[in-house]
N, C-alpha and C. Protein backbone atom coordinates (compact mmCIF):
# COMPACT_ATOMS: atom_id res chain seq x y z
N UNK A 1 181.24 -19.30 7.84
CA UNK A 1 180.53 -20.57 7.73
C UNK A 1 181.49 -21.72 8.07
N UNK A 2 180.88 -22.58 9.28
CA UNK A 2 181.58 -23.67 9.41
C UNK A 2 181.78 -24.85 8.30
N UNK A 3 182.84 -25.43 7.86
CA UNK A 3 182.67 -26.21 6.98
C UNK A 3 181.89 -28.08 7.91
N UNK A 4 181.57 -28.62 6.76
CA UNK A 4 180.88 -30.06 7.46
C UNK A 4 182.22 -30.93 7.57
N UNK A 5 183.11 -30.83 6.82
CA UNK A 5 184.31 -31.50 7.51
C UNK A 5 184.79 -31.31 8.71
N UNK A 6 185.21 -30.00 9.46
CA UNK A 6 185.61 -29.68 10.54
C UNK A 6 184.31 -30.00 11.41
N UNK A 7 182.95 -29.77 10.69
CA UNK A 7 182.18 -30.45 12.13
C UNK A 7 182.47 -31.97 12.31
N UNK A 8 182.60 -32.47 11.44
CA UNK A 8 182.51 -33.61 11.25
C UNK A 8 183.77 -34.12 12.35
N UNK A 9 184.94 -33.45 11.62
CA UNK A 9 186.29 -33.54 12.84
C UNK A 9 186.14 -33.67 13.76
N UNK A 10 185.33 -32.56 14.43
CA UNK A 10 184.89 -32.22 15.89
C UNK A 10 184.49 -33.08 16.75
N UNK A 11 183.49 -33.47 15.71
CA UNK A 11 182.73 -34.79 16.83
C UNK A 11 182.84 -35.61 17.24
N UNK A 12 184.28 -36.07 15.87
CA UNK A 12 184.67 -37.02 15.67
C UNK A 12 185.33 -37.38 16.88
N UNK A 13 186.66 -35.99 17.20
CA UNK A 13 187.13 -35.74 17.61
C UNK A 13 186.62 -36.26 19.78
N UNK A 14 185.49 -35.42 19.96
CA UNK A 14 185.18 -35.77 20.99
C UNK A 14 184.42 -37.13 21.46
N UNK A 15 184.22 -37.86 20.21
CA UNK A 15 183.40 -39.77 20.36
C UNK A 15 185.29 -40.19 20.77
N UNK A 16 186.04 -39.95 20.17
CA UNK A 16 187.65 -40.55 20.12
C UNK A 16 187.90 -40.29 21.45
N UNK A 17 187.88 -39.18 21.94
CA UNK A 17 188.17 -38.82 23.52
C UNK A 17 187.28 -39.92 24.59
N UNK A 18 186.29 -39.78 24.42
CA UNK A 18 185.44 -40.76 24.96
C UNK A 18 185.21 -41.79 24.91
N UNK A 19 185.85 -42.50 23.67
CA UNK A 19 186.18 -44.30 23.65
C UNK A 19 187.49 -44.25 24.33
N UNK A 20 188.47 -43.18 23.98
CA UNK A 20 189.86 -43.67 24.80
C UNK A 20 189.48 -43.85 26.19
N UNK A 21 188.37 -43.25 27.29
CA UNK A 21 188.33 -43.40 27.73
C UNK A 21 187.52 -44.39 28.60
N UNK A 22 186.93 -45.60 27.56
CA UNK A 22 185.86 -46.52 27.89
C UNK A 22 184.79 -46.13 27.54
N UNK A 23 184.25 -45.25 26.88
CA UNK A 23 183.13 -45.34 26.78
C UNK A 23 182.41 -45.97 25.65
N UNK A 24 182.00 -47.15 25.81
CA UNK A 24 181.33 -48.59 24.47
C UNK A 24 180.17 -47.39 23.66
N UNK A 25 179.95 -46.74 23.85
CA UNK A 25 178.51 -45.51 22.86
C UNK A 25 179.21 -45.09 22.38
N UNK A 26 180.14 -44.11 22.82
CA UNK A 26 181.22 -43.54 21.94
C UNK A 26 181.82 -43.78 21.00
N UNK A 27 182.88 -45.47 21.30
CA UNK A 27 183.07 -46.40 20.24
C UNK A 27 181.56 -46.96 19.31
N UNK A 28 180.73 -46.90 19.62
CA UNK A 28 179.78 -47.36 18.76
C UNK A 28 179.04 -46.55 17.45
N UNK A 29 179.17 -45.05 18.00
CA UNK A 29 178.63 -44.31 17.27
C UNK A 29 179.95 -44.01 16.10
N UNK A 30 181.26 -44.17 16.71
CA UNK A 30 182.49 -44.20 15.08
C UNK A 30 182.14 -45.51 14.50
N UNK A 31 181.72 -46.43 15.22
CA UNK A 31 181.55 -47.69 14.41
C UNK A 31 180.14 -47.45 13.67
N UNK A 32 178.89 -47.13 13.55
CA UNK A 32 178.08 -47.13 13.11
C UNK A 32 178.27 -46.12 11.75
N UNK A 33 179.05 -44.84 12.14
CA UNK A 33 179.62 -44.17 11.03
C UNK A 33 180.76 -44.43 9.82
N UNK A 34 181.66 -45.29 10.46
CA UNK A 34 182.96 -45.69 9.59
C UNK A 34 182.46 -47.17 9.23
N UNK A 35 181.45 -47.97 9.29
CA UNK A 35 181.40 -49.13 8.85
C UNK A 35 181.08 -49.42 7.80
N UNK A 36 180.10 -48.99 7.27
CA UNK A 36 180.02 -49.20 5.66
C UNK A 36 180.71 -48.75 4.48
N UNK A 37 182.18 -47.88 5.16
CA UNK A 37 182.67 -47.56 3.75
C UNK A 37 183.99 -48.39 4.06
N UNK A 38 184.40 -49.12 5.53
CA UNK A 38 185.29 -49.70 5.66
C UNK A 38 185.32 -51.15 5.25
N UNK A 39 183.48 -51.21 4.96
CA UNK A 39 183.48 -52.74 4.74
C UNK A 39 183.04 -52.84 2.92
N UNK A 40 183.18 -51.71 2.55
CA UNK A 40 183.45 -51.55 1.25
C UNK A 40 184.28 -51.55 0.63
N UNK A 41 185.75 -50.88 1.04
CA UNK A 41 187.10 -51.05 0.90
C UNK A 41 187.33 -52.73 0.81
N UNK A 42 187.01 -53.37 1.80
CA UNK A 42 187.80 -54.36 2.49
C UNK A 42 186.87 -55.37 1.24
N UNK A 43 185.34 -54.94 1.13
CA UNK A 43 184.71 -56.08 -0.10
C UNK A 43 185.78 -56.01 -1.22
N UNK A 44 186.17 -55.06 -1.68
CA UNK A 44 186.38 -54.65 -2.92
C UNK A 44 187.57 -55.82 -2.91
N UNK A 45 188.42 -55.55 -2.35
CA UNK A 45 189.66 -56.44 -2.01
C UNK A 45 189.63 -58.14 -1.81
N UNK A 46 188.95 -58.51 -1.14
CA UNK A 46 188.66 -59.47 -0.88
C UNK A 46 187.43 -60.75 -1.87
N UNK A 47 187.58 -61.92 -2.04
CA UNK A 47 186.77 -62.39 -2.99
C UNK A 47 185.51 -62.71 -2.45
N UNK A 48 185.37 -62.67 -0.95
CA UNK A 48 183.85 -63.62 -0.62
C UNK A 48 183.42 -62.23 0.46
N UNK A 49 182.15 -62.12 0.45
CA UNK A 49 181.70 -61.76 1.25
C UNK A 49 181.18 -61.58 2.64
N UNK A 50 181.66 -63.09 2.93
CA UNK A 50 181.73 -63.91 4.80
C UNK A 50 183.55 -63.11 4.94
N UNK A 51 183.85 -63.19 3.87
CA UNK A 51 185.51 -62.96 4.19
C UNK A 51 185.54 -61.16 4.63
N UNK A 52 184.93 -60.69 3.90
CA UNK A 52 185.00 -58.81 3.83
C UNK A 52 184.64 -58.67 5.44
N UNK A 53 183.28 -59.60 5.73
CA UNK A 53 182.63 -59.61 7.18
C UNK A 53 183.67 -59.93 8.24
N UNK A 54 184.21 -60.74 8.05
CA UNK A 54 184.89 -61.54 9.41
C UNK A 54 186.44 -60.11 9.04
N UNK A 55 186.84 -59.77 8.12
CA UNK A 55 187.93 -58.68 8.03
C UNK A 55 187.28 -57.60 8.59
N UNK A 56 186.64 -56.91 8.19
CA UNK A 56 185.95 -55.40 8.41
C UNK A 56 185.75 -55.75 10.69
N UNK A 57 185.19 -56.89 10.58
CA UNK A 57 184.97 -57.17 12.03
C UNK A 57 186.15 -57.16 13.08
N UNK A 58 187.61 -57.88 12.50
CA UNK A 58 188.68 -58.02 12.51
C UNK A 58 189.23 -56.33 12.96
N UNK A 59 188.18 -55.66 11.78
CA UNK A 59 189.22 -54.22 11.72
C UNK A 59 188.81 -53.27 13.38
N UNK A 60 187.37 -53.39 13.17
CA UNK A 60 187.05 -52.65 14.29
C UNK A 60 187.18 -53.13 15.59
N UNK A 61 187.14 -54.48 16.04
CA UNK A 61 187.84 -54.92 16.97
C UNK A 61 189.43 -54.35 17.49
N UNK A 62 189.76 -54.56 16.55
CA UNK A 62 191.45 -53.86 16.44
C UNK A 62 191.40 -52.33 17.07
N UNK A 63 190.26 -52.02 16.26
CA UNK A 63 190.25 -50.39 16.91
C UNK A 63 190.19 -49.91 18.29
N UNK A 64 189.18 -50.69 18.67
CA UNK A 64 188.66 -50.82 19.81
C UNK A 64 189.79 -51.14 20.99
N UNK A 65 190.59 -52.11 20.26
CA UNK A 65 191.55 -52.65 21.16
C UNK A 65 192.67 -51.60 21.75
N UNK A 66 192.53 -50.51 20.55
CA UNK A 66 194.20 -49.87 20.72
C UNK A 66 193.65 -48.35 20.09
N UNK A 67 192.72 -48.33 20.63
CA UNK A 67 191.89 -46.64 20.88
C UNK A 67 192.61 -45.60 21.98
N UNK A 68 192.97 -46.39 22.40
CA UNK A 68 193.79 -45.37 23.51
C UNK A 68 195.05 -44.92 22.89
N UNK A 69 195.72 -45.97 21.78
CA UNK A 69 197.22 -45.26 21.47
C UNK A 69 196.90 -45.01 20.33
N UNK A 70 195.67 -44.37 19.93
CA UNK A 70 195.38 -43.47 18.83
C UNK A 70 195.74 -42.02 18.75
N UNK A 71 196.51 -41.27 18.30
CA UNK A 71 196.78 -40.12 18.53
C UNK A 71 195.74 -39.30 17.96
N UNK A 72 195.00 -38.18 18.34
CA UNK A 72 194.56 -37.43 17.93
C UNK A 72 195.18 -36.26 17.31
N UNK A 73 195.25 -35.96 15.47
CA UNK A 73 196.48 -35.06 14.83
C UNK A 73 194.96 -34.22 14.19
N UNK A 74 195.54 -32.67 14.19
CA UNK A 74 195.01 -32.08 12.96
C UNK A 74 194.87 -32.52 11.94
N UNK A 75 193.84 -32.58 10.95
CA UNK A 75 193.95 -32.68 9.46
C UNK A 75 193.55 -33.98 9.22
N UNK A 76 194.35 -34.71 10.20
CA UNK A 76 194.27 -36.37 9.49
C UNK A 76 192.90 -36.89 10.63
N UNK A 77 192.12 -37.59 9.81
CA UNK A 77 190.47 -37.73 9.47
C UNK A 77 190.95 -39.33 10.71
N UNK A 78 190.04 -39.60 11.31
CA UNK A 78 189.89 -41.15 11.86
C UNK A 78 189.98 -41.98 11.31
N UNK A 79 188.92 -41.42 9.91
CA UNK A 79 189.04 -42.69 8.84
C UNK A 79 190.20 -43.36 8.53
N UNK A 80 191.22 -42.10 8.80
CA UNK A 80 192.85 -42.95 7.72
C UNK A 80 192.90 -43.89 8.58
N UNK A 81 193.01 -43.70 9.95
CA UNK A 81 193.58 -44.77 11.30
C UNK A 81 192.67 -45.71 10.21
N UNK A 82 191.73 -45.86 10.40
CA UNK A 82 190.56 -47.23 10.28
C UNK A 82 190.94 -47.72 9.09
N UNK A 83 191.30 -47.41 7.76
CA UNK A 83 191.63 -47.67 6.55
C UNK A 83 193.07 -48.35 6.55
N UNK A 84 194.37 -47.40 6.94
CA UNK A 84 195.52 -47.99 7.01
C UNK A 84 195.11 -49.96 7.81
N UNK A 85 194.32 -49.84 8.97
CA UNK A 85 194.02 -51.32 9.83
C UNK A 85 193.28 -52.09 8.98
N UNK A 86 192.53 -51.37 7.96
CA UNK A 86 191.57 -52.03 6.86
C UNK A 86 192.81 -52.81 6.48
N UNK A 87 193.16 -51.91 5.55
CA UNK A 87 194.61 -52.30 4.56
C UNK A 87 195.53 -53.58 5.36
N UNK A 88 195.90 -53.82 6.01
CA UNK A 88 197.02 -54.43 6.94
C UNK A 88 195.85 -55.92 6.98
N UNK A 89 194.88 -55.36 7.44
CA UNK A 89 193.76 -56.44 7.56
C UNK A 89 194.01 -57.57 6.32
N UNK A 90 193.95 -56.82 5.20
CA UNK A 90 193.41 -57.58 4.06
C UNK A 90 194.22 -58.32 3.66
N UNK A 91 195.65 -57.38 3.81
CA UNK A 91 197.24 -57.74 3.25
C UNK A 91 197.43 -59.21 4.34
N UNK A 92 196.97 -59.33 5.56
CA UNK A 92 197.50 -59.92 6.63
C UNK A 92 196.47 -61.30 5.85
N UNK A 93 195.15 -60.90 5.37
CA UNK A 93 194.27 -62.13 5.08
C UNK A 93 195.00 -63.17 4.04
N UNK A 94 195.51 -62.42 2.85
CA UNK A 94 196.11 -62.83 1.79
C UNK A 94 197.38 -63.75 2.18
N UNK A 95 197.86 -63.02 2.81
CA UNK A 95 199.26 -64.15 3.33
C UNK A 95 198.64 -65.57 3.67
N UNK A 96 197.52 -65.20 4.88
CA UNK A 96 197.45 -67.00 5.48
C UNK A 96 195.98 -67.12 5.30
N UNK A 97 195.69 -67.08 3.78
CA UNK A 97 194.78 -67.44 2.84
C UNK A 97 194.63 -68.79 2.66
N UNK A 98 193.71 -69.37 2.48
CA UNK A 98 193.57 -71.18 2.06
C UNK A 98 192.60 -71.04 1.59
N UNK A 99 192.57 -71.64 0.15
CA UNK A 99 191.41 -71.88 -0.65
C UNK A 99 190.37 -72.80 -0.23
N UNK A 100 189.07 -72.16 0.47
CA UNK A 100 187.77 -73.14 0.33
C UNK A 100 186.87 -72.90 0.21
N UNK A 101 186.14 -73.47 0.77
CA UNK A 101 184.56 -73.55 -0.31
C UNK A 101 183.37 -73.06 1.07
N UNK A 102 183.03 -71.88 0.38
CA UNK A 102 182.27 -71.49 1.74
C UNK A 102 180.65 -71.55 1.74
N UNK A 103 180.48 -72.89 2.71
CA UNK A 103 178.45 -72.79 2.61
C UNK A 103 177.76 -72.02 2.52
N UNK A 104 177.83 -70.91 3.35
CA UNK A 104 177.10 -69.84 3.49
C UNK A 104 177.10 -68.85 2.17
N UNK A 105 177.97 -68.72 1.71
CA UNK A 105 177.87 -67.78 0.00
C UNK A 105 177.31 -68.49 -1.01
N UNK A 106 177.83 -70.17 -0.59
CA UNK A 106 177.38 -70.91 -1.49
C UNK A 106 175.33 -70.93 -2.17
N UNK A 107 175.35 -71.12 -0.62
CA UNK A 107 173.98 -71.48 -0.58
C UNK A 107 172.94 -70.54 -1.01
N UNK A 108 173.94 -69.10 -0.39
CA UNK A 108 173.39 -67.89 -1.28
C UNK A 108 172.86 -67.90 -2.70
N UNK A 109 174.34 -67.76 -2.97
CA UNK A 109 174.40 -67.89 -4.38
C UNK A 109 173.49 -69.23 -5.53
N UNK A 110 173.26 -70.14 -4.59
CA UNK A 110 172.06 -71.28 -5.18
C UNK A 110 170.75 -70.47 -5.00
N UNK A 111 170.25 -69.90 -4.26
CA UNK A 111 168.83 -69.34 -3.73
C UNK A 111 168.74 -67.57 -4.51
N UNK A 112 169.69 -67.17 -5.09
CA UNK A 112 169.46 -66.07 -5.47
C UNK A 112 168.80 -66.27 -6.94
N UNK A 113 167.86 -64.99 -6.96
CA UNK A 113 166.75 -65.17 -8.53
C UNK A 113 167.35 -65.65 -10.04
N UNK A 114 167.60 -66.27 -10.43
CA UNK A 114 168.32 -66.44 -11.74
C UNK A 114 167.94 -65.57 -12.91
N UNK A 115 168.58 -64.40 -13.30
CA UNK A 115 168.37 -63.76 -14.72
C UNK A 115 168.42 -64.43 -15.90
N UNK A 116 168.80 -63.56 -16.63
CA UNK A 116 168.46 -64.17 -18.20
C UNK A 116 170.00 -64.77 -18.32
N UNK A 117 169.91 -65.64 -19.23
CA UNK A 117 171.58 -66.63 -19.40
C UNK A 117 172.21 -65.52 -20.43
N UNK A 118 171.67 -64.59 -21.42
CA UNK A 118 172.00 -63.90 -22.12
C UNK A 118 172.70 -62.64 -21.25
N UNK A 119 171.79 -62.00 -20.42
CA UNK A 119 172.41 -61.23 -19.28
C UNK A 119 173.44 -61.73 -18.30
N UNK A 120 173.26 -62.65 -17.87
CA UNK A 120 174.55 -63.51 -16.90
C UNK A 120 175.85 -63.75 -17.78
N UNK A 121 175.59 -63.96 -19.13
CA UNK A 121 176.69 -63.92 -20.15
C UNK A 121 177.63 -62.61 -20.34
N UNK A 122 176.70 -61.77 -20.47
CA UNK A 122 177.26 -60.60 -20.42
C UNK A 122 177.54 -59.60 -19.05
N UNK A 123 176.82 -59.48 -17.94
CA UNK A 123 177.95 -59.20 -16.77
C UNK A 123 178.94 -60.02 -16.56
N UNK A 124 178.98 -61.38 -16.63
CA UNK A 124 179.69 -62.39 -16.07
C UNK A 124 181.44 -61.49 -17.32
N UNK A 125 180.93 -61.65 -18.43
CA UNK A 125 182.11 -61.34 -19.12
C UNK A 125 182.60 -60.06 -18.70
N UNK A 126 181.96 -58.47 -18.42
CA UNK A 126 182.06 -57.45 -18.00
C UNK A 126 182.59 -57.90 -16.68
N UNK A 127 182.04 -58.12 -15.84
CA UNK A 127 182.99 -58.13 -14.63
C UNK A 127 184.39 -58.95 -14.38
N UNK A 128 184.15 -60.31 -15.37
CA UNK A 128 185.62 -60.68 -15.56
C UNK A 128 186.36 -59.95 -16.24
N UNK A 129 186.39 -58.76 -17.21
CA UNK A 129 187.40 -57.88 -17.66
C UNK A 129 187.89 -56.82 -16.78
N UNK A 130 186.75 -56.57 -16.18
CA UNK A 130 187.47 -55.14 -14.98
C UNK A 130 188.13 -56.30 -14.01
N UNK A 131 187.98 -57.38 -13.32
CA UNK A 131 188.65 -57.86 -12.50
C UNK A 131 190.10 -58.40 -12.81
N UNK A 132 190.02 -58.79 -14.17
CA UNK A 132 191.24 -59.07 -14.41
C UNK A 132 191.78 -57.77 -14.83
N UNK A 133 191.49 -56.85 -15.13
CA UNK A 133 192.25 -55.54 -15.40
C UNK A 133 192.80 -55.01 -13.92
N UNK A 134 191.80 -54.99 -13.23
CA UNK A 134 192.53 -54.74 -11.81
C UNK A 134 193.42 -55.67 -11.18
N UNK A 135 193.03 -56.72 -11.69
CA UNK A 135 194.54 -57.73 -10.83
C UNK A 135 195.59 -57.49 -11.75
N UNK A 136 195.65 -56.76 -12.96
CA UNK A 136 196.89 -56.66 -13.33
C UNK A 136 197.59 -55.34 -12.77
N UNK A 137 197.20 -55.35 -11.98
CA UNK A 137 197.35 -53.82 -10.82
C UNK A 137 198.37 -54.11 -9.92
N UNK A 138 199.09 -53.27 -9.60
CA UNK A 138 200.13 -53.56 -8.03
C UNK A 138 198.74 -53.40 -7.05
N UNK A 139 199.33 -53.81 -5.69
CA UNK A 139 198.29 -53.41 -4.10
C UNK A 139 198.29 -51.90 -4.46
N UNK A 140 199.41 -51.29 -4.01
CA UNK A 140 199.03 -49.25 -4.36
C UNK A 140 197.99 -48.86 -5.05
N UNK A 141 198.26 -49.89 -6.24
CA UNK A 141 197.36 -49.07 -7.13
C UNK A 141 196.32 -49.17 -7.33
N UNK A 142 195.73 -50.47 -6.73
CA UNK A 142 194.40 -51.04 -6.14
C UNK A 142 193.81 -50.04 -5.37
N UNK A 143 194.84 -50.28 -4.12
CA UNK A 143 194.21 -49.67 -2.93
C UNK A 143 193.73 -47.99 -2.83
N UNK A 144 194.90 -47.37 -3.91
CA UNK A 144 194.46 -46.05 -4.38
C UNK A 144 193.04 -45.84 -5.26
N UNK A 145 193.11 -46.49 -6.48
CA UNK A 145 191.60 -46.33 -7.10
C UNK A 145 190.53 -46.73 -6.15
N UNK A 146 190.34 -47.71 -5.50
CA UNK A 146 189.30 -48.12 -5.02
C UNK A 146 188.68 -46.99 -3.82
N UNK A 147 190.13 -46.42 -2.77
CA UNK A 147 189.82 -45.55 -1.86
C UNK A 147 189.33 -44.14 -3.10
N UNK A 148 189.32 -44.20 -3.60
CA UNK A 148 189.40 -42.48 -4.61
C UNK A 148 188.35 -42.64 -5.13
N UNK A 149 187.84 -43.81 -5.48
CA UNK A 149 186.92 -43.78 -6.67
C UNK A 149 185.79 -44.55 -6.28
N UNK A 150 186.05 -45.34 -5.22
CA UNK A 150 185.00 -45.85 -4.52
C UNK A 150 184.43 -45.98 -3.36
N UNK A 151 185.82 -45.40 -2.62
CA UNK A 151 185.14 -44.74 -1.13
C UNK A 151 185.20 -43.13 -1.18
N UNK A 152 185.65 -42.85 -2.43
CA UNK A 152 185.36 -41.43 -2.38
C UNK A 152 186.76 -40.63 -1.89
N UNK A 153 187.39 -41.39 -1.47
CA UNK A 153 188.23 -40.48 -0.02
C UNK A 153 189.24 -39.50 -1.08
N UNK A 154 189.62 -38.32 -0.41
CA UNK A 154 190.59 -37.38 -1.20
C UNK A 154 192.06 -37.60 -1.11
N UNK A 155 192.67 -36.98 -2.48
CA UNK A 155 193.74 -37.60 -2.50
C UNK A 155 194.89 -37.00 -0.65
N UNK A 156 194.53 -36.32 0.14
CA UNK A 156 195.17 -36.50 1.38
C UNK A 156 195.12 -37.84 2.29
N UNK A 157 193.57 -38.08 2.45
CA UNK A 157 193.17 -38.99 2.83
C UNK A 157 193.85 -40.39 2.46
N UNK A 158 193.70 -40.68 1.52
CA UNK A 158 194.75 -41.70 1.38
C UNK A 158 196.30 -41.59 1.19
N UNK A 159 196.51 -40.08 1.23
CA UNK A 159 198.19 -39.79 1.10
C UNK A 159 198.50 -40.79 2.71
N UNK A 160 197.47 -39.80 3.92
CA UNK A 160 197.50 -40.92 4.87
C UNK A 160 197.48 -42.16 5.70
N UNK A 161 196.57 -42.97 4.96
CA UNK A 161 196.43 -44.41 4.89
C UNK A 161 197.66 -45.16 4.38
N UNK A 162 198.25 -44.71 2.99
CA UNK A 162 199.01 -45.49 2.62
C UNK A 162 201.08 -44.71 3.31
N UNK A 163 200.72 -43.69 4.11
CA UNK A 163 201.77 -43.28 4.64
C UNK A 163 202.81 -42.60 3.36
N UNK A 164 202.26 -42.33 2.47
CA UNK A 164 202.63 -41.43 1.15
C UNK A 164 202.16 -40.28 1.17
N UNK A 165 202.95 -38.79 0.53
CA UNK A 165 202.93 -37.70 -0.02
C UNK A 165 201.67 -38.04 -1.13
N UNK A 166 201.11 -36.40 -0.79
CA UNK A 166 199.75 -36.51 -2.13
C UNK A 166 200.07 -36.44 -3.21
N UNK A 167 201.42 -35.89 -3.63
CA UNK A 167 202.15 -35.82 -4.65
C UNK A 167 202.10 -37.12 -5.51
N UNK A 168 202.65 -38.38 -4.38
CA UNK A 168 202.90 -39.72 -4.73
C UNK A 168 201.72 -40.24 -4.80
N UNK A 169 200.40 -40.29 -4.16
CA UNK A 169 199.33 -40.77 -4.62
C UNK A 169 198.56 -40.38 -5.65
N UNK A 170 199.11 -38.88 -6.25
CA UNK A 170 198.79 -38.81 -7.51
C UNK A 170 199.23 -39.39 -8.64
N UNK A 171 200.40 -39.33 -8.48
CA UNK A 171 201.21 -40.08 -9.45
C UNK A 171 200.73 -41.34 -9.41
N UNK A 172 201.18 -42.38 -8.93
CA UNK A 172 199.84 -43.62 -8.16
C UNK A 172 198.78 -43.79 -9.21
N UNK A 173 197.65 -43.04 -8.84
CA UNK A 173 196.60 -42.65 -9.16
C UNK A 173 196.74 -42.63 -10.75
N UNK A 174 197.57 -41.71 -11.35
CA UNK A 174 197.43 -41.73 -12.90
C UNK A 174 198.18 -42.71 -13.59
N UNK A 175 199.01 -43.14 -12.76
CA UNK A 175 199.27 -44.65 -13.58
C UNK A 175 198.69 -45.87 -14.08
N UNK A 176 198.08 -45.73 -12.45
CA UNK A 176 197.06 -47.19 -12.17
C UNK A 176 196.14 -46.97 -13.21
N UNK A 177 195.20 -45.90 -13.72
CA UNK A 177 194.39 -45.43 -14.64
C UNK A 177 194.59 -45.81 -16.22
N UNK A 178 195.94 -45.48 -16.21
CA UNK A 178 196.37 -45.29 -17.36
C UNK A 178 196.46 -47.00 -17.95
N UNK A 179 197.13 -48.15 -16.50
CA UNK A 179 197.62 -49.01 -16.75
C UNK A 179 196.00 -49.85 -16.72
N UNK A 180 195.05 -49.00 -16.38
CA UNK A 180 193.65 -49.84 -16.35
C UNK A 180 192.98 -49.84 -17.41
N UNK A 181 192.67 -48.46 -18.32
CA UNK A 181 192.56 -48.48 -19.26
C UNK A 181 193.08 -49.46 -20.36
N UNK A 182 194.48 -49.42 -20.59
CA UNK A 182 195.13 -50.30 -21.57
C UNK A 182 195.13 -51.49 -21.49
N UNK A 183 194.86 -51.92 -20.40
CA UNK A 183 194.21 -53.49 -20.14
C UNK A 183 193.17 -53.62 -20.36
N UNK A 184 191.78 -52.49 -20.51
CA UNK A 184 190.53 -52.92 -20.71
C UNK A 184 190.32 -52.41 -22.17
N UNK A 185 191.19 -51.94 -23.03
CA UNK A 185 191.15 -51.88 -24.31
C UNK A 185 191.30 -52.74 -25.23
């Protein structure tokens, strides 16, 4: 029995051959597949949602750009390529960051249904404890839970992204946990 990863490889494998070589369908069909968990990563990280957009957009552009000096390796998934450019993306946003005020979320956020003030009290407080529990996080250890636990990806998968032994993203992994917990206690 074939496993769905190696098909998955496969195909992957031959859309990659076929964007290196120009072909815009090829690139479109990895983009239609890798986009929603790349622009999930990149939300998670990021505070606004025009921002995750214009990054995640940032990312696959990039791809696109430098598809040809993509190496094709056993084992290691496309995704890592796309994740490590996620990562760099976000890190690169943060540096030449400037605080402002963005219409478009804004306006959102005025036009969206208003719940109960009792309920807004209480996510509002719940999500300010996990957020500040996670900013008391290094990047690693961010970038590890969120890929593990919220894009799912296995601990190889991000051994690759972050250019670390699975060994070390375990370790990683049970710290960040440990150090998340005791902040949300």
């Amino acid at each position: 029995m074939v496993s769905v990863s190696f098909y998955l490889m496969s195909t992957d494998k031959r859309l990659i051959k076929k964007a290196q070589r120009g072909e815009v369908e090829a690139f479109g069909t990895l983009y239609d597949e890798y986009l929603t968990p790349i622009y999930s990563f990149v939300l998670l990280r990021v505070r606004h949602k025009s921002d995750a957009e214009d990054i995640t957009q940032q990312v696959f552009l990039s791809a696109w750009k430098n598809i040809e000096r993509y190496e094709l390796r056993d084992n290691i998934p496309f995704s890592s390529w796309l994740y490590r450019i996620a990562r760099n993306a976000v890190i690169d946003h943060y540096r030449t960051q400037r605080e402002h005020v963005d219409i478009e979320s804004l306006s959102e956020q005025l036009s969206a249904d208003v719940p109960e003030p009792a309920q807004i009290l209480d996510d509002t407080f719940q999500l300010q404890e996990v957020k500040r529990a996670l900013n008391a996080l290094g990047a690693d250890e961010q970038d590890v839970l969120i890929m593990r636990f919220i894009n799912e990806l296995s601990s190889k998968e991000v051994a690759d992204v972050l250019d670390k032994s699975e060994g070390a993203v375990r370790v990683v992994q049970h710290r960040a946990l440990k150090k998340l917990k005791r902040e949300l206690d």
